[in-house]
PDB file of N, CA and C in Angstrom:
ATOM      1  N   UNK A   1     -17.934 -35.282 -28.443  1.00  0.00           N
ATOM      2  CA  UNK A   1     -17.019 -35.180 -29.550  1.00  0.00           C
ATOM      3  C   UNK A   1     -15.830 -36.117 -29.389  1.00  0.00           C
ATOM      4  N   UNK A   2     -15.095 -36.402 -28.657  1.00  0.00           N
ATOM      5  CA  UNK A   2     -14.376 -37.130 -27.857  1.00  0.00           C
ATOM      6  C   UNK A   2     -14.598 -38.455 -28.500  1.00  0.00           C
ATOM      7  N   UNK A   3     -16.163 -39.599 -28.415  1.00  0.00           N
ATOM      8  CA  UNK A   3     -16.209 -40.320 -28.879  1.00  0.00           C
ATOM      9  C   UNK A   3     -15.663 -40.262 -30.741  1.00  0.00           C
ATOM     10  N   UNK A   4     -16.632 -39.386 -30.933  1.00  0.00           N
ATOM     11  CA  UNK A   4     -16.274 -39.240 -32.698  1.00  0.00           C
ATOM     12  C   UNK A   4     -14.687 -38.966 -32.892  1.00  0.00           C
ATOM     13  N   UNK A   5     -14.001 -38.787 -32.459  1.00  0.00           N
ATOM     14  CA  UNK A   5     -12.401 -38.173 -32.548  1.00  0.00           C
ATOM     15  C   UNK A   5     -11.937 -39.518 -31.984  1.00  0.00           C
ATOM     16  N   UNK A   6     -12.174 -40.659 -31.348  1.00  0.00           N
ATOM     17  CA  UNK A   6     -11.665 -41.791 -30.944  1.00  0.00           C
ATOM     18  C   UNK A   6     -11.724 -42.625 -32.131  1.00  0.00           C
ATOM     19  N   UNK A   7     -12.897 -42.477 -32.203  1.00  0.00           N
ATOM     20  CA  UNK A   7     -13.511 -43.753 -33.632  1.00  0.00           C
ATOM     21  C   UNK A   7     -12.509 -43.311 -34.616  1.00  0.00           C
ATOM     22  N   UNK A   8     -12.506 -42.133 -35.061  1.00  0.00           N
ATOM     23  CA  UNK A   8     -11.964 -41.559 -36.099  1.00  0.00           C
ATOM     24  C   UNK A   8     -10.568 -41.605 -36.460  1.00  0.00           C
ATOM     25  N   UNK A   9      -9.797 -41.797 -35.346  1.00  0.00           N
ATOM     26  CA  UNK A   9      -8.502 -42.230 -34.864  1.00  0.00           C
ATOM     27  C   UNK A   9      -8.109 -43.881 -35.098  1.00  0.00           C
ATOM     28  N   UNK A  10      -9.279 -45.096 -34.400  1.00  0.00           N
ATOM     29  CA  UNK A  10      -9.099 -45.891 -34.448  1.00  0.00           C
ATOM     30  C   UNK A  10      -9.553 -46.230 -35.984  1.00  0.00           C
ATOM     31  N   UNK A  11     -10.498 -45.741 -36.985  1.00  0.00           N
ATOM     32  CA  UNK A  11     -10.232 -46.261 -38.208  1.00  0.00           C
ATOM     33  C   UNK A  11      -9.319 -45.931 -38.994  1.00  0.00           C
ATOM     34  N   UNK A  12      -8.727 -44.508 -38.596  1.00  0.00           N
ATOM     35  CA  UNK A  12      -6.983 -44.055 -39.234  1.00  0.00           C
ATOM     36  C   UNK A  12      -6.319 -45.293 -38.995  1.00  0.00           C
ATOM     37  N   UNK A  13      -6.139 -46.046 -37.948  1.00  0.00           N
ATOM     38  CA  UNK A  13      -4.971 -46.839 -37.384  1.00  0.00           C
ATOM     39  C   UNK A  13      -5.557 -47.955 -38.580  1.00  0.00           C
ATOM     40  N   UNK A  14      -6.417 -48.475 -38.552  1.00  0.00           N
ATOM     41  CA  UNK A  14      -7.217 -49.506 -38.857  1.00  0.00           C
ATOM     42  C   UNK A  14      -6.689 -49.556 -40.368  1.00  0.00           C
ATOM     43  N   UNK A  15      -6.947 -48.680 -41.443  1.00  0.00           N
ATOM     44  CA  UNK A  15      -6.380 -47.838 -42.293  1.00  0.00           C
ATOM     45  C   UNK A  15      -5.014 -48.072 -42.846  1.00  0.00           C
ATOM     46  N   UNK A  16      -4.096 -47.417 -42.090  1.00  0.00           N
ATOM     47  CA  UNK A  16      -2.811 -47.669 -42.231  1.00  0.00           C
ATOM     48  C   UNK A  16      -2.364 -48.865 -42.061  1.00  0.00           C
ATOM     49  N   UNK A  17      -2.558 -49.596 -41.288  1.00  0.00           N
ATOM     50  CA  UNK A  17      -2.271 -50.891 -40.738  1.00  0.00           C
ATOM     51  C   UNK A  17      -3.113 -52.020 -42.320  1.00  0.00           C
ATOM     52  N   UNK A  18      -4.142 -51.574 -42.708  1.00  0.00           N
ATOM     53  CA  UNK A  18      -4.211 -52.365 -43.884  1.00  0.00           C
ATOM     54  C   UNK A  18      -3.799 -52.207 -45.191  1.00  0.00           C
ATOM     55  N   UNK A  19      -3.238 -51.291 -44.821  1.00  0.00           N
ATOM     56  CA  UNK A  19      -2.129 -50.523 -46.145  1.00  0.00           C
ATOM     57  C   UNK A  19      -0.769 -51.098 -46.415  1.00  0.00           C
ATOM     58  N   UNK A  20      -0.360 -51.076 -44.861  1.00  0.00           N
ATOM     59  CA  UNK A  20       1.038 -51.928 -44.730  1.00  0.00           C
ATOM     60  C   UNK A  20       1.029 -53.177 -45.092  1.00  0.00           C
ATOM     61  N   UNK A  21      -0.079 -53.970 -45.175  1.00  0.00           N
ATOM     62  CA  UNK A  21      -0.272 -55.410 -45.369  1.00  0.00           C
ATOM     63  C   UNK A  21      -0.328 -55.857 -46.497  1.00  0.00           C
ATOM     64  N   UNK A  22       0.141 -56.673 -47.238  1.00  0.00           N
ATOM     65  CA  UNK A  22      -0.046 -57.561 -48.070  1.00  0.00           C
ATOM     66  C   UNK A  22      -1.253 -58.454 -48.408  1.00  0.00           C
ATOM     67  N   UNK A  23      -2.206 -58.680 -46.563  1.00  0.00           N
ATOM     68  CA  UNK A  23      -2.870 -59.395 -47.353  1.00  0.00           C
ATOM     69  C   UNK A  23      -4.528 -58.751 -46.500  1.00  0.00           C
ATOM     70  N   UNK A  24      -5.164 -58.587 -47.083  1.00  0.00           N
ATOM     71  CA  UNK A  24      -6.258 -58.026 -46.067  1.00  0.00           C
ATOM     72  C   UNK A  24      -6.802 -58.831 -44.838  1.00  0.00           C
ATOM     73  N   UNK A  25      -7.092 -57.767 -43.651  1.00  0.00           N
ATOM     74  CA  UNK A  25      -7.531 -58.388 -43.134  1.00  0.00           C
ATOM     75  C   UNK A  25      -8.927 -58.309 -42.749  1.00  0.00           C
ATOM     76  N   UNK A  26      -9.661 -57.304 -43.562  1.00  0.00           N
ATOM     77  CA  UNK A  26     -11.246 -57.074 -43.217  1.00  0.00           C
ATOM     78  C   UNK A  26     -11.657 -57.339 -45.040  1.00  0.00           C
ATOM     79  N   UNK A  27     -12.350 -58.164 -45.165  1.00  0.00           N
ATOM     80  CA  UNK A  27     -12.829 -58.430 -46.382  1.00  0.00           C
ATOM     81  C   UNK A  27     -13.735 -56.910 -46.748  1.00  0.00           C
ATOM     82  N   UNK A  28     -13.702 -56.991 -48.361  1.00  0.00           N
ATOM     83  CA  UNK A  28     -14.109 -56.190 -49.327  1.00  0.00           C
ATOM     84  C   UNK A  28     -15.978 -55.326 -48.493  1.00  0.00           C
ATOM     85  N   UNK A  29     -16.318 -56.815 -48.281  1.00  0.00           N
ATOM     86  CA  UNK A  29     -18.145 -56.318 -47.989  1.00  0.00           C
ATOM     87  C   UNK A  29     -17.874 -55.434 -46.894  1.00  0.00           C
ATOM     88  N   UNK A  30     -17.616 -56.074 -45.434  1.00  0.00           N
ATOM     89  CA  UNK A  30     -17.431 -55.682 -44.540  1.00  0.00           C
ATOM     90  C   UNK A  30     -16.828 -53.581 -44.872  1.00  0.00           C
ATOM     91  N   UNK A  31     -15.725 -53.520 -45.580  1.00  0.00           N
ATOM     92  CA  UNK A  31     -15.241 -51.687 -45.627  1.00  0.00           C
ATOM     93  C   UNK A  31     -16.743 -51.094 -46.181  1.00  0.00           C
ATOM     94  N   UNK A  32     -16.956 -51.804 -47.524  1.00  0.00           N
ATOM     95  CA  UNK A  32     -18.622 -51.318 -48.130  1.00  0.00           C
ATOM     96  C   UNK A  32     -19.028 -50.958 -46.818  1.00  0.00           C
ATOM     97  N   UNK A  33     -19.789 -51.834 -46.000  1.00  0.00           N
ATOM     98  CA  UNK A  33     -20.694 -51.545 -45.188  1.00  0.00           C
ATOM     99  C   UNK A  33     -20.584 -50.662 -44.414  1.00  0.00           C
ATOM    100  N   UNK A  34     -19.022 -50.725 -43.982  1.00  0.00           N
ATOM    101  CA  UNK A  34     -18.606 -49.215 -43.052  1.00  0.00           C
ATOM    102  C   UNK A  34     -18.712 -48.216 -43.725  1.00  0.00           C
ATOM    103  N   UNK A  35     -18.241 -48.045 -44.655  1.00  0.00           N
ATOM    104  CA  UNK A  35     -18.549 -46.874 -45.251  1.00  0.00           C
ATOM    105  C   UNK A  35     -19.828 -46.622 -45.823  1.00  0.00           C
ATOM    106  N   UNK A  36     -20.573 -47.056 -45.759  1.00  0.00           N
ATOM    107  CA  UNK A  36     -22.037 -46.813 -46.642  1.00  0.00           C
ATOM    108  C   UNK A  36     -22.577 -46.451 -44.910  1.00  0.00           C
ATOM    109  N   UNK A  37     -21.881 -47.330 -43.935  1.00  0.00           N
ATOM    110  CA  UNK A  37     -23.051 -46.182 -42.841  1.00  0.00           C
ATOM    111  C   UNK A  37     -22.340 -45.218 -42.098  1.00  0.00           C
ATOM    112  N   UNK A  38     -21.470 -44.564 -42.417  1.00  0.00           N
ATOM    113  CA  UNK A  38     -20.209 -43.400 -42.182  1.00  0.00           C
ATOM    114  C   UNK A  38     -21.461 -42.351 -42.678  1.00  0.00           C
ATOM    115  N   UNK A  39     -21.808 -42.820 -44.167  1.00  0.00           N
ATOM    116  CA  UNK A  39     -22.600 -41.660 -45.462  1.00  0.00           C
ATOM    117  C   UNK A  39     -23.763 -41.568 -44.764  1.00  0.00           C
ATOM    118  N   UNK A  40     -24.177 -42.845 -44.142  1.00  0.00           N
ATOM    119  CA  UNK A  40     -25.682 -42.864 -43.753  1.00  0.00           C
ATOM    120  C   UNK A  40     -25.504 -41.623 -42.719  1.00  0.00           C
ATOM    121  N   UNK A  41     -24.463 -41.708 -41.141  1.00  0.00           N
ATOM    122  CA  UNK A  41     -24.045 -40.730 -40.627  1.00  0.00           C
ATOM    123  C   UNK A  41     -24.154 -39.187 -40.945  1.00  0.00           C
ATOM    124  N   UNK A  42     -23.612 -39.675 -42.343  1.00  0.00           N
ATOM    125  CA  UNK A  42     -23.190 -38.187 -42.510  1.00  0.00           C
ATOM    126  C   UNK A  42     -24.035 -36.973 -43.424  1.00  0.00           C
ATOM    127  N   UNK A  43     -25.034 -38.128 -44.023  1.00  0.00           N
ATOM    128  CA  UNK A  43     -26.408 -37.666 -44.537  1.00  0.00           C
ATOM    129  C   UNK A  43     -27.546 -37.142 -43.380  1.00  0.00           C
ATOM    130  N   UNK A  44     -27.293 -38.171 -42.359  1.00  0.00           N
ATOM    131  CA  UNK A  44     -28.258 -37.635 -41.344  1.00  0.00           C
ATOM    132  C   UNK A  44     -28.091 -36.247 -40.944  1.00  0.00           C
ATOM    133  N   UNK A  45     -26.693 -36.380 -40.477  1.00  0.00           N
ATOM    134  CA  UNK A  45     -26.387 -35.084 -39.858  1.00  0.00           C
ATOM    135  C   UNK A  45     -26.553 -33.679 -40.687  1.00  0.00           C
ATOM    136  N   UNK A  46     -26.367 -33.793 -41.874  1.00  0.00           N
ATOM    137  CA  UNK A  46     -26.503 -33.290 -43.213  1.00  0.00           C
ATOM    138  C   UNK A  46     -28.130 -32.645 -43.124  1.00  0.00           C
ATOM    139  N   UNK A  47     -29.527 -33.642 -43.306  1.00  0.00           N
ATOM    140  CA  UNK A  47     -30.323 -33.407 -43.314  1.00  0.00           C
ATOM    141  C   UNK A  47     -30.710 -32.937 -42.235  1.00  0.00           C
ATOM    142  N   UNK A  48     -30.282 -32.986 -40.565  1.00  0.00           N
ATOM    143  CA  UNK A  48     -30.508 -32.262 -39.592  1.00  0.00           C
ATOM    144  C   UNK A  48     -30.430 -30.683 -39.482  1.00  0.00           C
ATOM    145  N   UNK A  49     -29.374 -30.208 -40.336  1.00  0.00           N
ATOM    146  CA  UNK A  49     -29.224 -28.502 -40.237  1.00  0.00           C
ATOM    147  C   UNK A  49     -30.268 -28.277 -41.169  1.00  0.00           C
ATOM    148  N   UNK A  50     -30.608 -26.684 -40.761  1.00  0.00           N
ATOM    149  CA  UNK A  50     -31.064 -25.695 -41.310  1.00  0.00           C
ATOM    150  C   UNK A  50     -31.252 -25.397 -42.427  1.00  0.00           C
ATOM    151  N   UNK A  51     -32.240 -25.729 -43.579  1.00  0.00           N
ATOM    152  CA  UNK A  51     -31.937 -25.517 -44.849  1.00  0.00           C
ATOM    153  C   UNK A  51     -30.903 -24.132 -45.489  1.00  0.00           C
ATOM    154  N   UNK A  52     -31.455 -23.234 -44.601  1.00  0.00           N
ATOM    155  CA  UNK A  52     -30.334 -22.461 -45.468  1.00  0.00           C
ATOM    156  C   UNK A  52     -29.234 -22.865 -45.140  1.00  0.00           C
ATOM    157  N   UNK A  53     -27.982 -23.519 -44.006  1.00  0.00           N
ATOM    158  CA  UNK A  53     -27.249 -23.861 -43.732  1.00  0.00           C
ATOM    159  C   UNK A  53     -26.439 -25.007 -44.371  1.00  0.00           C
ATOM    160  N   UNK A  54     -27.411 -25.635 -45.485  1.00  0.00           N
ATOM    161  CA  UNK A  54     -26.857 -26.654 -45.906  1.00  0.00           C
ATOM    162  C   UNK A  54     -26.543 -26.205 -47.154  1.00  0.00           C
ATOM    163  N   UNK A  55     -26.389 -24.819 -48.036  1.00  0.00           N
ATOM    164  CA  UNK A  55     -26.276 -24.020 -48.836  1.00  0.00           C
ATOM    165  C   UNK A  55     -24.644 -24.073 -48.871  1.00  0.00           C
ATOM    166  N   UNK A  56     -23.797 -24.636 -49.752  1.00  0.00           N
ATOM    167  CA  UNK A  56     -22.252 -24.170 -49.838  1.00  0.00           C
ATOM    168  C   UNK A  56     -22.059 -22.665 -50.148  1.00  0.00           C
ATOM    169  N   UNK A  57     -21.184 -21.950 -49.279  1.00  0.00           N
ATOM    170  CA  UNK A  57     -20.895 -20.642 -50.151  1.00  0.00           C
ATOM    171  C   UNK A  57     -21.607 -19.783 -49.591  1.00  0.00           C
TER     172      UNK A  57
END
């Protein structure tokens, strides 16, 4: 968990720091891609539980 709570930290920083900026410094494709495999992540993990578990509520 440790790893995931590092990463998660360093794209907060990552984040803020391109917020403060005026001018970007990670082009448009490049965030797409992070984030489309964050979802990929988070679909996996998603489809790994328990069907009833994946039930909201």
């Amino acid at each position: 968990m440790t790893d995931l709570s590092d990463e998660l930290a360093a794209k907060r920083a990552a984040i803020r720091k391109a917020r403060n900026s005026t001018k970007p410094a990670i082009p448009a494709e490049q965030v797409i891609a992070i984030l489309k495999a964050d979802l990929a992540r988070a679909q996996a993990a998603i489809d790994g539980l328990p069907h009833r578990e994946r039930r909201a509520g």
